[in-house]
N, C-alpha and C. Protein backbone atom coordinates (compact mmCIF):
# COMPACT_ATOMS: atom_id res chain seq x y z
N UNK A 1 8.99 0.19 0.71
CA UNK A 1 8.97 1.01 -0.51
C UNK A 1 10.06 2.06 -0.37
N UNK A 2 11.43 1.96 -1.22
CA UNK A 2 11.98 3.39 -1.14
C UNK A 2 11.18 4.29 -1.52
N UNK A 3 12.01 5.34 -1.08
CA UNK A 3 11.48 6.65 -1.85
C UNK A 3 11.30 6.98 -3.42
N UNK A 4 10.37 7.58 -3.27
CA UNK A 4 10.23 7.43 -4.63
C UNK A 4 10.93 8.51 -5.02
N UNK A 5 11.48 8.23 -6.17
CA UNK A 5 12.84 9.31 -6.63
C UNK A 5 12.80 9.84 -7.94
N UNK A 6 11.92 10.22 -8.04
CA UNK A 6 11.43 11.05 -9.62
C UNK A 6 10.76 12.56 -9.20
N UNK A 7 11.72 13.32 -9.75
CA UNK A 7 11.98 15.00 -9.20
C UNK A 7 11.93 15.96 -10.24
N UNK A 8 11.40 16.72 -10.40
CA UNK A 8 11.29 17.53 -11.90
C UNK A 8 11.68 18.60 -11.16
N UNK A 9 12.21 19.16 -11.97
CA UNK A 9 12.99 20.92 -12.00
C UNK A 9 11.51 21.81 -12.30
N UNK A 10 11.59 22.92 -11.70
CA UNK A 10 10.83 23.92 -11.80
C UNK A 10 10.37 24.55 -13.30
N UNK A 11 11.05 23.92 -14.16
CA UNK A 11 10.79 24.28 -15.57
C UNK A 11 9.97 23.31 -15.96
N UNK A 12 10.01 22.12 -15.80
CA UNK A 12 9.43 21.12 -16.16
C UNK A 12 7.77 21.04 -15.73
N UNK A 13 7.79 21.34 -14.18
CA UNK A 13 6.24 21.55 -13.32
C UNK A 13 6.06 22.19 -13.93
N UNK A 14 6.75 23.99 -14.47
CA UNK A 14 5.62 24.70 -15.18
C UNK A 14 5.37 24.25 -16.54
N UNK A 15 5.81 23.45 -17.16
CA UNK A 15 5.38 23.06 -18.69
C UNK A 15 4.18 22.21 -18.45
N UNK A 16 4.31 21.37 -17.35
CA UNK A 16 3.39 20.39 -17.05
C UNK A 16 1.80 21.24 -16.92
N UNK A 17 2.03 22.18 -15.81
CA UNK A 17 0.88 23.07 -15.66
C UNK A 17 0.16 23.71 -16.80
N UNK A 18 1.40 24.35 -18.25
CA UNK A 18 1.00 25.14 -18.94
C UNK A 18 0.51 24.15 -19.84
N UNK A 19 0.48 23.00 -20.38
CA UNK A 19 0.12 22.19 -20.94
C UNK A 19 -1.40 21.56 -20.03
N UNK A 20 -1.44 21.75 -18.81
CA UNK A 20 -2.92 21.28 -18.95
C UNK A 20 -3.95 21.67 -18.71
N UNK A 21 -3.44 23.29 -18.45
CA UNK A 21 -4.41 24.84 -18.56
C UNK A 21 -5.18 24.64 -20.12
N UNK A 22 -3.73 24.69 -21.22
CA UNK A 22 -3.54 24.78 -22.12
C UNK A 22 -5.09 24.10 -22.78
N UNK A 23 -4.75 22.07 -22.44
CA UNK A 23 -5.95 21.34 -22.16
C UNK A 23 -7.19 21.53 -22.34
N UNK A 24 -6.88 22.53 -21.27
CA UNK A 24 -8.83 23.10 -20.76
C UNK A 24 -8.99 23.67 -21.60
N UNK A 25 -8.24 24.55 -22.39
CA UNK A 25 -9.02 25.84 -23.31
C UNK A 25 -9.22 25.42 -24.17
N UNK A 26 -8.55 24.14 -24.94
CA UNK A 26 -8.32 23.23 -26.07
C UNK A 26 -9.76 22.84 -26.47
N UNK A 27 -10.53 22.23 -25.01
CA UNK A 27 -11.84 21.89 -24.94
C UNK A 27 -13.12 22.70 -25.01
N UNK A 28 -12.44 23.92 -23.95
CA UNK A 28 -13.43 25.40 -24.04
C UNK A 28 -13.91 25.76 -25.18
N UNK A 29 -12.81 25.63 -26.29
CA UNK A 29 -12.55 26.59 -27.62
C UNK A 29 -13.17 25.71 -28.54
N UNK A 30 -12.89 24.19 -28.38
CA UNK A 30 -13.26 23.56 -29.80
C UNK A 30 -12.30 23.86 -30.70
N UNK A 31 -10.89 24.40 -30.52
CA UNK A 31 -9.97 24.81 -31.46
C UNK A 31 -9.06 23.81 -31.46
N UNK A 32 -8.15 23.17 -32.22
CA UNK A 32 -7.35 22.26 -31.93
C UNK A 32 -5.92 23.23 -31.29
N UNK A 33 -5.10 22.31 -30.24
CA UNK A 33 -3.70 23.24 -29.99
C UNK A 33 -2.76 22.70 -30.66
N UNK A 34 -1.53 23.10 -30.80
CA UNK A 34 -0.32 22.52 -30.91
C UNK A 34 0.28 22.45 -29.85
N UNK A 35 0.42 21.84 -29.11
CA UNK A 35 1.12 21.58 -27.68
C UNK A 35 2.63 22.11 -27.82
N UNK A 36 3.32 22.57 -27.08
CA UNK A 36 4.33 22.71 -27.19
C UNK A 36 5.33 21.91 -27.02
N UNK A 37 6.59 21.25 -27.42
CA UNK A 37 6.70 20.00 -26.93
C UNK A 37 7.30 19.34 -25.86
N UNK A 38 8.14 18.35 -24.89
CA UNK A 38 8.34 18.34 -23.57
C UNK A 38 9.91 19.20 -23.39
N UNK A 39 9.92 19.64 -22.57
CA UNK A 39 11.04 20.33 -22.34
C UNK A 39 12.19 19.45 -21.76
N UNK A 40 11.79 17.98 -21.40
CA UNK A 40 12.98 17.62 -21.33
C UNK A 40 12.46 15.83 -21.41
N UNK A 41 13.59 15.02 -21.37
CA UNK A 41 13.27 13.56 -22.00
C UNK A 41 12.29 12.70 -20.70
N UNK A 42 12.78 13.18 -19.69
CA UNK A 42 11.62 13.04 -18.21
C UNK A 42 9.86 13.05 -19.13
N UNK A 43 9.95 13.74 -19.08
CA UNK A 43 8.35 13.90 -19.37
C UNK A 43 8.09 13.24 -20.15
N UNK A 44 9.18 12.64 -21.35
CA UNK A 44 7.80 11.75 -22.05
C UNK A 44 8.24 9.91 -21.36
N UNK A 45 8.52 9.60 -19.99
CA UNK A 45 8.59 8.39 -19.35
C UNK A 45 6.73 8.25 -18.99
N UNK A 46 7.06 6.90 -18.63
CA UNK A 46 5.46 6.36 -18.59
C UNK A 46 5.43 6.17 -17.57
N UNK A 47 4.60 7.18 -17.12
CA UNK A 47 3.79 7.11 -15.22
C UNK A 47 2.58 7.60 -14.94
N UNK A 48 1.98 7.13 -13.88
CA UNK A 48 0.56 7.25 -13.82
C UNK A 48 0.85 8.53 -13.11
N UNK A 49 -0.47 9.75 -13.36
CA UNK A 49 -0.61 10.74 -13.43
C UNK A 49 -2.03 11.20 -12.83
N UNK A 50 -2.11 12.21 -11.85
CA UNK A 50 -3.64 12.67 -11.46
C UNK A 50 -3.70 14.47 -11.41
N UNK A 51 -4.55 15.32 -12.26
CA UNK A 51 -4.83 16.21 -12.18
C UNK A 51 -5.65 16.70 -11.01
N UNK A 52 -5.49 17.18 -10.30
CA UNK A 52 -6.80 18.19 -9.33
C UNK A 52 -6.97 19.32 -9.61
N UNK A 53 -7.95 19.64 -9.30
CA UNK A 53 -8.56 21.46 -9.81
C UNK A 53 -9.07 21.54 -8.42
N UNK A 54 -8.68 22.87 -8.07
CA UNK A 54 -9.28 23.51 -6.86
C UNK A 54 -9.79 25.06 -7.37
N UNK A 55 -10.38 25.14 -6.62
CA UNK A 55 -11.21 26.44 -7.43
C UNK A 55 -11.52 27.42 -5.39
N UNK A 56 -10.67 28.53 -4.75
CA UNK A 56 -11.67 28.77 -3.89
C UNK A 56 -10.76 27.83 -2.75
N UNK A 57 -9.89 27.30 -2.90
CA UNK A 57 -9.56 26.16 -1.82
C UNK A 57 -10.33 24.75 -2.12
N UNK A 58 -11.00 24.81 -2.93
CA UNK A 58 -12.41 23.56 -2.73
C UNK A 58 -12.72 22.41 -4.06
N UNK A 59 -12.51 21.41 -3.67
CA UNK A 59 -12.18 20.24 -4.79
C UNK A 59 -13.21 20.84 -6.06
N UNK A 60 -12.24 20.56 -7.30
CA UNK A 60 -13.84 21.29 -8.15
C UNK A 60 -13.18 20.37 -9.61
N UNK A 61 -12.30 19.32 -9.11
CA UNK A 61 -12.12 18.09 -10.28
C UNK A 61 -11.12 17.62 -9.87
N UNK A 62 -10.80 16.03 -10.20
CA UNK A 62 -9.74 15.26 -9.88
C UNK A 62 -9.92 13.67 -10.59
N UNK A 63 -9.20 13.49 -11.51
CA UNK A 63 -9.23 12.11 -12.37
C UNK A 63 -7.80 12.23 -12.81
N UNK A 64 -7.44 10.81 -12.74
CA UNK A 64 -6.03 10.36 -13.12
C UNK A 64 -6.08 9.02 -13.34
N UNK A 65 -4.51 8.49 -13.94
CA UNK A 65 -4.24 7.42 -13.67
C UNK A 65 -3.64 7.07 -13.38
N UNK A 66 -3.58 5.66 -12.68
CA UNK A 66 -2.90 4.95 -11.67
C UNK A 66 -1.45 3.98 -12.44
N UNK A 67 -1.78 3.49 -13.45
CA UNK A 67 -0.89 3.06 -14.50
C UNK A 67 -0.84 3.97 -15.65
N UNK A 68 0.28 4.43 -15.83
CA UNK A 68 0.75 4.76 -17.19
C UNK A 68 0.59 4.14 -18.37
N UNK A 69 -0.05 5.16 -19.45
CA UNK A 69 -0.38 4.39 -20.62
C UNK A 69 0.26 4.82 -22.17
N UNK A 70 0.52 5.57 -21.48
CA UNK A 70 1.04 7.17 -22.54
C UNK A 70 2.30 7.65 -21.89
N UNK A 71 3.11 8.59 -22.48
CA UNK A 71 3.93 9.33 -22.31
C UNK A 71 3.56 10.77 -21.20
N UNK A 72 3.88 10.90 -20.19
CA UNK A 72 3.45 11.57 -19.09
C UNK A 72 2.88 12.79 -19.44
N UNK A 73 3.52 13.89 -20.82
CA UNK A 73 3.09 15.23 -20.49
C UNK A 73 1.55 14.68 -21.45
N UNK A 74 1.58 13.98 -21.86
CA UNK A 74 0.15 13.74 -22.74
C UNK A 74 -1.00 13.12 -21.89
N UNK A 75 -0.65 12.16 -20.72
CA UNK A 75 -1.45 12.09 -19.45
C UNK A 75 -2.15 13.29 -18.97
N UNK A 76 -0.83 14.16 -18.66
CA UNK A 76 -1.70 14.92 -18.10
C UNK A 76 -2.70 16.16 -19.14
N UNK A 77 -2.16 16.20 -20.19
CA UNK A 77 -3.09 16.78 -20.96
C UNK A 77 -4.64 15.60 -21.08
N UNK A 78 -4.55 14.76 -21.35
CA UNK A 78 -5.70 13.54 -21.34
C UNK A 78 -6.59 14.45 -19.65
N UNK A 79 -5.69 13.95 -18.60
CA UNK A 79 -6.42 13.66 -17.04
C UNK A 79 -6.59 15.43 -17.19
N UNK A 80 -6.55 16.30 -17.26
CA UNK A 80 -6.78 17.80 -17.10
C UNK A 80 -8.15 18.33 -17.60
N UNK A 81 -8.33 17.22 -18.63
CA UNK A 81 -9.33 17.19 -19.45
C UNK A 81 -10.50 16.65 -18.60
N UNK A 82 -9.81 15.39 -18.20
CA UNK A 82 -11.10 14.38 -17.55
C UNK A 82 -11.48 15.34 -16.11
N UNK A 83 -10.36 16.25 -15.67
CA UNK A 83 -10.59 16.80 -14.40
C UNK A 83 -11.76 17.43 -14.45
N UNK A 84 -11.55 18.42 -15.83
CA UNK A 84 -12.37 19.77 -15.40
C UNK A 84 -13.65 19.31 -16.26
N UNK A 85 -13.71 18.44 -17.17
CA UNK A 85 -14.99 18.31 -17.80
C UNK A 85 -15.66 16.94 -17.86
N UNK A 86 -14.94 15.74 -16.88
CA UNK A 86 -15.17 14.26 -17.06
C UNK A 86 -15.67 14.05 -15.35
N UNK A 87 -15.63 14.82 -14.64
CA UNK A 87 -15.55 14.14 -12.98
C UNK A 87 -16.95 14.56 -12.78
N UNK A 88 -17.49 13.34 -12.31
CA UNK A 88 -19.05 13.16 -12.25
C UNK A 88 -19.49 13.76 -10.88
N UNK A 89 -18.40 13.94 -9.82
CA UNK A 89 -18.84 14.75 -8.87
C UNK A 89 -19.39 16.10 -8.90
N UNK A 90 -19.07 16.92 -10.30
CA UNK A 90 -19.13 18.19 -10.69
C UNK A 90 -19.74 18.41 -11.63
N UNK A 91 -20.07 19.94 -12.00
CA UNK A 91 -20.25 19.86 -13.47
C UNK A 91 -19.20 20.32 -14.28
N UNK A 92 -19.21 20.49 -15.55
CA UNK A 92 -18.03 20.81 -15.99
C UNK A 92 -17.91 22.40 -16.14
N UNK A 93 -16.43 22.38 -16.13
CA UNK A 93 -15.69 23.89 -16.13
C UNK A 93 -16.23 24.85 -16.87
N UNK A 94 -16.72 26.09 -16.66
CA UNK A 94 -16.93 26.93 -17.78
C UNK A 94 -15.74 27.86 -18.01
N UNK A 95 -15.51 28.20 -18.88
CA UNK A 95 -14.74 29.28 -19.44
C UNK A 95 -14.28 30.62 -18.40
N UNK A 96 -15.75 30.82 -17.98
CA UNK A 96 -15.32 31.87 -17.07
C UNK A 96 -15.03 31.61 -15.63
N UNK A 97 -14.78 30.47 -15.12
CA UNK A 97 -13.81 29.76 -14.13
C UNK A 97 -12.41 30.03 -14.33
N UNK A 98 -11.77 29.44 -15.48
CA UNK A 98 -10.39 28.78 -16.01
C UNK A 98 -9.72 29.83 -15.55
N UNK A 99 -9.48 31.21 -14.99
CA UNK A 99 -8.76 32.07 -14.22
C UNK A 99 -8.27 31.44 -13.03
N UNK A 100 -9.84 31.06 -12.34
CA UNK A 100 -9.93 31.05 -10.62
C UNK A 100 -9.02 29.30 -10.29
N UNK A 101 -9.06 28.34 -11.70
CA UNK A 101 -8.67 27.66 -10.88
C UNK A 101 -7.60 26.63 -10.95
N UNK A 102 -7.03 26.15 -9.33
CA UNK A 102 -5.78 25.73 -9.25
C UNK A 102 -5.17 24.45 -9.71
N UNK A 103 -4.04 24.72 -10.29
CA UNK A 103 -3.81 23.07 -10.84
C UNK A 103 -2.89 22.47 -10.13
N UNK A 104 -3.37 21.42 -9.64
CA UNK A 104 -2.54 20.27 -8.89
C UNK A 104 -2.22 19.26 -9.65
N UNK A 105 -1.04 19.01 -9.73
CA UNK A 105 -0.38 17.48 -10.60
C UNK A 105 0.25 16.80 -9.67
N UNK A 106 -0.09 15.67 -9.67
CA UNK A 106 0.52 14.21 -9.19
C UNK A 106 0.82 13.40 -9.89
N UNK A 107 2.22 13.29 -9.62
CA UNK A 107 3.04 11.91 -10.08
C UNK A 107 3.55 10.72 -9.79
N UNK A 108 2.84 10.02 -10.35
CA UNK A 108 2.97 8.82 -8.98
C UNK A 108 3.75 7.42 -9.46
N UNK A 109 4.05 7.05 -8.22
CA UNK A 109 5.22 6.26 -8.34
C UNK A 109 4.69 4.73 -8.85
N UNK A 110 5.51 3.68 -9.61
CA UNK A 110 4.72 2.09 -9.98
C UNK A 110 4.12 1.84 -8.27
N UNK A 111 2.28 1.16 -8.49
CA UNK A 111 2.30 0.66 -7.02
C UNK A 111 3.20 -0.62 -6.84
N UNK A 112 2.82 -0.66 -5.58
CA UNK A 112 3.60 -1.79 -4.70
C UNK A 112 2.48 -2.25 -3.64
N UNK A 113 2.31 -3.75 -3.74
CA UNK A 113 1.32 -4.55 -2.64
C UNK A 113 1.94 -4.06 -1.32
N UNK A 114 0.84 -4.10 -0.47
CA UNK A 114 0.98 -3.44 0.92
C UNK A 114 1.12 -5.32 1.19
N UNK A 115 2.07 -5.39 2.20
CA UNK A 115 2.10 -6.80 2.75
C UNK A 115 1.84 -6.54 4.34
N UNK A 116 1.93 -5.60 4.82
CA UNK A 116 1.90 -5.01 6.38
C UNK A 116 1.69 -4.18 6.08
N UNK A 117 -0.11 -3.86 7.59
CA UNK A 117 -0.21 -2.56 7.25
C UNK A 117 0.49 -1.06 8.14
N UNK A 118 1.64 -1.81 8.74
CA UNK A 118 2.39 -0.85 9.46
C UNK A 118 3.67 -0.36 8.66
N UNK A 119 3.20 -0.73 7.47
CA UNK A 119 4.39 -0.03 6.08
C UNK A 119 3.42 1.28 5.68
N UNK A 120 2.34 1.36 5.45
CA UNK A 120 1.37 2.65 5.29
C UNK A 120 1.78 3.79 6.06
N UNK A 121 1.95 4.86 5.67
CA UNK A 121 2.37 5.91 6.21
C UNK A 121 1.81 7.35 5.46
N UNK A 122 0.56 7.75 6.54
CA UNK A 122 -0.15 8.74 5.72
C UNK A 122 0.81 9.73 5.76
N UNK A 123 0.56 10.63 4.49
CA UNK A 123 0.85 11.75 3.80
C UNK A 123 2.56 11.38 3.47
N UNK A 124 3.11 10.27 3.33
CA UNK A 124 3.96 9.37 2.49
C UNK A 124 3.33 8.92 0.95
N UNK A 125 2.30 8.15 1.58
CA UNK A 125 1.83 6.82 0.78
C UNK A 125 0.61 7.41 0.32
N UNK A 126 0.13 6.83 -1.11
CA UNK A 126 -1.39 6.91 -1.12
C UNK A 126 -2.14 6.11 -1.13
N UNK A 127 -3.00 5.41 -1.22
CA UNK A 127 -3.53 4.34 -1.32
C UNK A 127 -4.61 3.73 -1.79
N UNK A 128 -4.03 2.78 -2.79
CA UNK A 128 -5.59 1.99 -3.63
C UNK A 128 -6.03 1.08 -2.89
N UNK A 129 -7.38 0.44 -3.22
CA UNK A 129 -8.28 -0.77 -2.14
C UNK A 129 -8.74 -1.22 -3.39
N UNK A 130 -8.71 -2.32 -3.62
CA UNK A 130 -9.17 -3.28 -4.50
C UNK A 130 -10.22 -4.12 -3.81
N UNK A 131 -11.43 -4.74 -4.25
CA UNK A 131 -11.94 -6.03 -3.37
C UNK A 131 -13.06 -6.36 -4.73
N UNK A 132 -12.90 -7.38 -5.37
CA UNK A 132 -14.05 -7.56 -6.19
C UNK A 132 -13.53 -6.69 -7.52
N UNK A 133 -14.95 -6.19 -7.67
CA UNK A 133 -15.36 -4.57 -8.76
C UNK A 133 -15.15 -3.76 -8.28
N UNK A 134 -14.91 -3.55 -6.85
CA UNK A 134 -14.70 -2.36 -5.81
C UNK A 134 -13.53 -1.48 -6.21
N UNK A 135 -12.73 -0.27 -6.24
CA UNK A 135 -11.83 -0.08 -6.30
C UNK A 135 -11.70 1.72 -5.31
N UNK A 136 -11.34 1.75 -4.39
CA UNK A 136 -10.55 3.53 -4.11
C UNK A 136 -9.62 3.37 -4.13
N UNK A 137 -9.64 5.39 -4.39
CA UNK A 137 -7.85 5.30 -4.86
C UNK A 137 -7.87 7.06 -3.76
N UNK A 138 -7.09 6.88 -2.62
CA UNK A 138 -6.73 8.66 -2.17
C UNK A 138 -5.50 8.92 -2.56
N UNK A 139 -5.05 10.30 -3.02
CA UNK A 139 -3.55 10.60 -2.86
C UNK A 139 -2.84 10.56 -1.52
N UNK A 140 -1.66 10.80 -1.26
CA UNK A 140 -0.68 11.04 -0.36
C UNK A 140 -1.35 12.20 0.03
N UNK A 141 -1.46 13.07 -0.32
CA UNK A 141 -1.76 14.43 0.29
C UNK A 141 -3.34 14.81 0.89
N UNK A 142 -4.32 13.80 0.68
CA UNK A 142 -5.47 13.75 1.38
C UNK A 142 -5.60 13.74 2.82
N UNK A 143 -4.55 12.51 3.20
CA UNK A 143 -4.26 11.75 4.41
C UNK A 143 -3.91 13.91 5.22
N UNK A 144 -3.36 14.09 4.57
CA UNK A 144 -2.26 15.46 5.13
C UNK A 144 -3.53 16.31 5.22
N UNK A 145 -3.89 16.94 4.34
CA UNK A 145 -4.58 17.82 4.59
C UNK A 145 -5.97 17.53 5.27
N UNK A 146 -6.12 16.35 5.78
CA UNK A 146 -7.52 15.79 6.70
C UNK A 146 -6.44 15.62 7.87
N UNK A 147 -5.47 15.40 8.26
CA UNK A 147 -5.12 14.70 9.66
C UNK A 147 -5.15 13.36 9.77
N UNK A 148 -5.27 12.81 9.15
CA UNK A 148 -5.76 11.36 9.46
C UNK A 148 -4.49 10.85 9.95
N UNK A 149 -4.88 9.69 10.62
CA UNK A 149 -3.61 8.81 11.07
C UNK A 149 -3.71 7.47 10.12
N UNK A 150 -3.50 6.54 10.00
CA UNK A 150 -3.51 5.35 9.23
C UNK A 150 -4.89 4.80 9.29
N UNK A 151 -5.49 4.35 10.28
CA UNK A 151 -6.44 3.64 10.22
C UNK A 151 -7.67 4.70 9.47
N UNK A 152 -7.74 5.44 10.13
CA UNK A 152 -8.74 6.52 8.96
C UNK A 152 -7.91 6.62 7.58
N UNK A 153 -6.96 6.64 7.14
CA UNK A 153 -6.73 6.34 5.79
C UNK A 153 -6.78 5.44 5.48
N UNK A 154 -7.40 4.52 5.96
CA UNK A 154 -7.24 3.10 5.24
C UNK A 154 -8.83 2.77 5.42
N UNK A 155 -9.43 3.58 6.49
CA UNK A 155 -10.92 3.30 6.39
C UNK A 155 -11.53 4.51 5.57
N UNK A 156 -10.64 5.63 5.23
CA UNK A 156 -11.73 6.38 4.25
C UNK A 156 -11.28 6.02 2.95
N UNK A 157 -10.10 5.33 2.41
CA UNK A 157 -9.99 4.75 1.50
C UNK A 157 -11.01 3.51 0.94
N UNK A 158 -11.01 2.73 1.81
CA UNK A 158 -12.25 1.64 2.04
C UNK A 158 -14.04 2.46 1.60
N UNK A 159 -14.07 3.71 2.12
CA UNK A 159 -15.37 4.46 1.83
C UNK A 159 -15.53 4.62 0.64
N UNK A 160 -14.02 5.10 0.31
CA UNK A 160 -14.18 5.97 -1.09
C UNK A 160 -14.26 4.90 -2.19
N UNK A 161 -14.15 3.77 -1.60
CA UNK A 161 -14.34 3.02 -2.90
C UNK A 161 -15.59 2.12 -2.55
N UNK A 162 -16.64 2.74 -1.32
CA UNK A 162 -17.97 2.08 -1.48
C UNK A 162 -17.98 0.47 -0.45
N UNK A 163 -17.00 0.48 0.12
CA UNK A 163 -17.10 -1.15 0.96
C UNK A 163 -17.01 -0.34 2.62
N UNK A 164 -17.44 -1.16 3.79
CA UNK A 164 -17.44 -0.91 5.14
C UNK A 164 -16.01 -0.34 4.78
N UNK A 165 -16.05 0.29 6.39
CA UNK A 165 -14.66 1.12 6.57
C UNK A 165 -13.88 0.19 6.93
N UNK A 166 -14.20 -1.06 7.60
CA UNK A 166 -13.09 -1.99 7.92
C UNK A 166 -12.87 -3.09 7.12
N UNK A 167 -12.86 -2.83 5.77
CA UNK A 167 -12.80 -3.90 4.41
C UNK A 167 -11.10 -4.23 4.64
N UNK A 168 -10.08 -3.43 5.06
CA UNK A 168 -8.68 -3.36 4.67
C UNK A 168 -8.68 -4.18 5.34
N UNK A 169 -8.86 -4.86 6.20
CA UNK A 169 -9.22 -6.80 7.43
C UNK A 169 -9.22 -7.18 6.73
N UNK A 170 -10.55 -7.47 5.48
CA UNK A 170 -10.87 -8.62 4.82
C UNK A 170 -9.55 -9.11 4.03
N UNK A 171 -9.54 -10.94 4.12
CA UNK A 171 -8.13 -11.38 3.44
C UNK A 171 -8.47 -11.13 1.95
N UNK A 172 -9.55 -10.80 1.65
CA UNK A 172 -10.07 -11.26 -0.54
C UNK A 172 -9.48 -9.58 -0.65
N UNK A 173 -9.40 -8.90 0.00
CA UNK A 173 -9.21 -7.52 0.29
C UNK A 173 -7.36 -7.00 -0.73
N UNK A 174 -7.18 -6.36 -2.23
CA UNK A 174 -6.11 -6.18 -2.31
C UNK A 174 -5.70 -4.28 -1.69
N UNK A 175 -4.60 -4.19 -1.25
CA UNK A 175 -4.09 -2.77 -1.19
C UNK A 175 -2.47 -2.23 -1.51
N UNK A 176 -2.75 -1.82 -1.89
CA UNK A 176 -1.14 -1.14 -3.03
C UNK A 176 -1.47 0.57 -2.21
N UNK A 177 0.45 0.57 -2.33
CA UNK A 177 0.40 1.60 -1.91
C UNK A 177 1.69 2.18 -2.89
N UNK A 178 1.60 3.83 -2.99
CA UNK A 178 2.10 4.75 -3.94
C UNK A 178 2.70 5.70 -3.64
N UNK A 179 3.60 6.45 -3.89
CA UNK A 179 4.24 7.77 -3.55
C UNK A 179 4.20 8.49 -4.61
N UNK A 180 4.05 9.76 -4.58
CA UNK A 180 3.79 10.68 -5.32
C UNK A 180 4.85 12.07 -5.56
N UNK A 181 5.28 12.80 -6.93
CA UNK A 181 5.31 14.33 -6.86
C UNK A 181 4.32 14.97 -7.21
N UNK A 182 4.63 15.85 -5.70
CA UNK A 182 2.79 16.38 -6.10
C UNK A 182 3.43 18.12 -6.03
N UNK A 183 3.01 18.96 -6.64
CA UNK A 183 3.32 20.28 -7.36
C UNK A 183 1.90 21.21 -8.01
């Protein structure tokens, strides 16, 4: 996998951010917004996209997508949405949160089938597990901020999507791997 080579300028991350703050209040309020529109022709390309909310240091929402379906800054207005008021791990955002908490955007690169798993390279790569109905998906930056070396990313990937930790063996077993800008 080269590198993945899609780089936004510092103007662009903050439009991205202010658009999916923006999002949240959109939902808070019950008011409709007018979005402002992309600041540059980048943003409206089609790539899969994942919001995180940290609140405190501490996961407090994260939904995205893996394929692009839409035009990117409208992803992440969509996934900002699903973060703070769609992620079943949580409950949803109240109003008097939306100060405390942090927005993480990921941009992620088309996957690519893992054919060897000595091409995986945590806090590079992220990684989906397919098997069946089964599906996990971690970012690049999970692997990083846990330590993990490969085989624990590839066996807590395997968790997170509900199969033994050593599913990434099985041959019926698919895994794609992704690179990300994460901001």
């Amino acid at each position: 996998m080269d590198n993945f080579n899609f780089h936004l300028s510092q103007e662009e991350k903050d439009y991205l951010k202010k658009i999916a703050r923006l999002s949240m209040i959109e939902e808070l309020s019950g008011k409709k917004i007018n979005y402002p529109p992309p600041v540059s022709k980048k943003l409206t390309s089609s790539l899969g996209a994942f919001v995180t909310l940290k609140k405190n240091g501490d996961l407090r929402g994260c939904i995205g997508q893996v394929i692009a379906q839409d035009p990117l800054w409208k992803t992440i207005i969509a996934m900002a949405k699903e973060a703070a008021f769609k992620d079943p791990r949580f409950s949803p955002v109240q109003l008097e949160e939306l100060e405390e908490l942090e927005i993480e955007i990921s941009i992620l690169s088309p996957l690519e089938k893992v054919t060897n798993l000595e091409q995986v390279e945590p806090g590079k790569h992220g990684l989906l597990i397919r098997k069946g109905f089964y599906s996990g998906l971690l970012l690049p930056q999970v692997a990083t901020e846990w330590g993990w070396d490969r085989k624990t990313f590839l066996e807590q990937t395997c968790f997170k999507a509900g199969l033994d930790k050593d599913c990434y063996l099985d041959k019926d077993v698919e895994i794609y791997f992704f690179q990300a800008e994460v901001f």
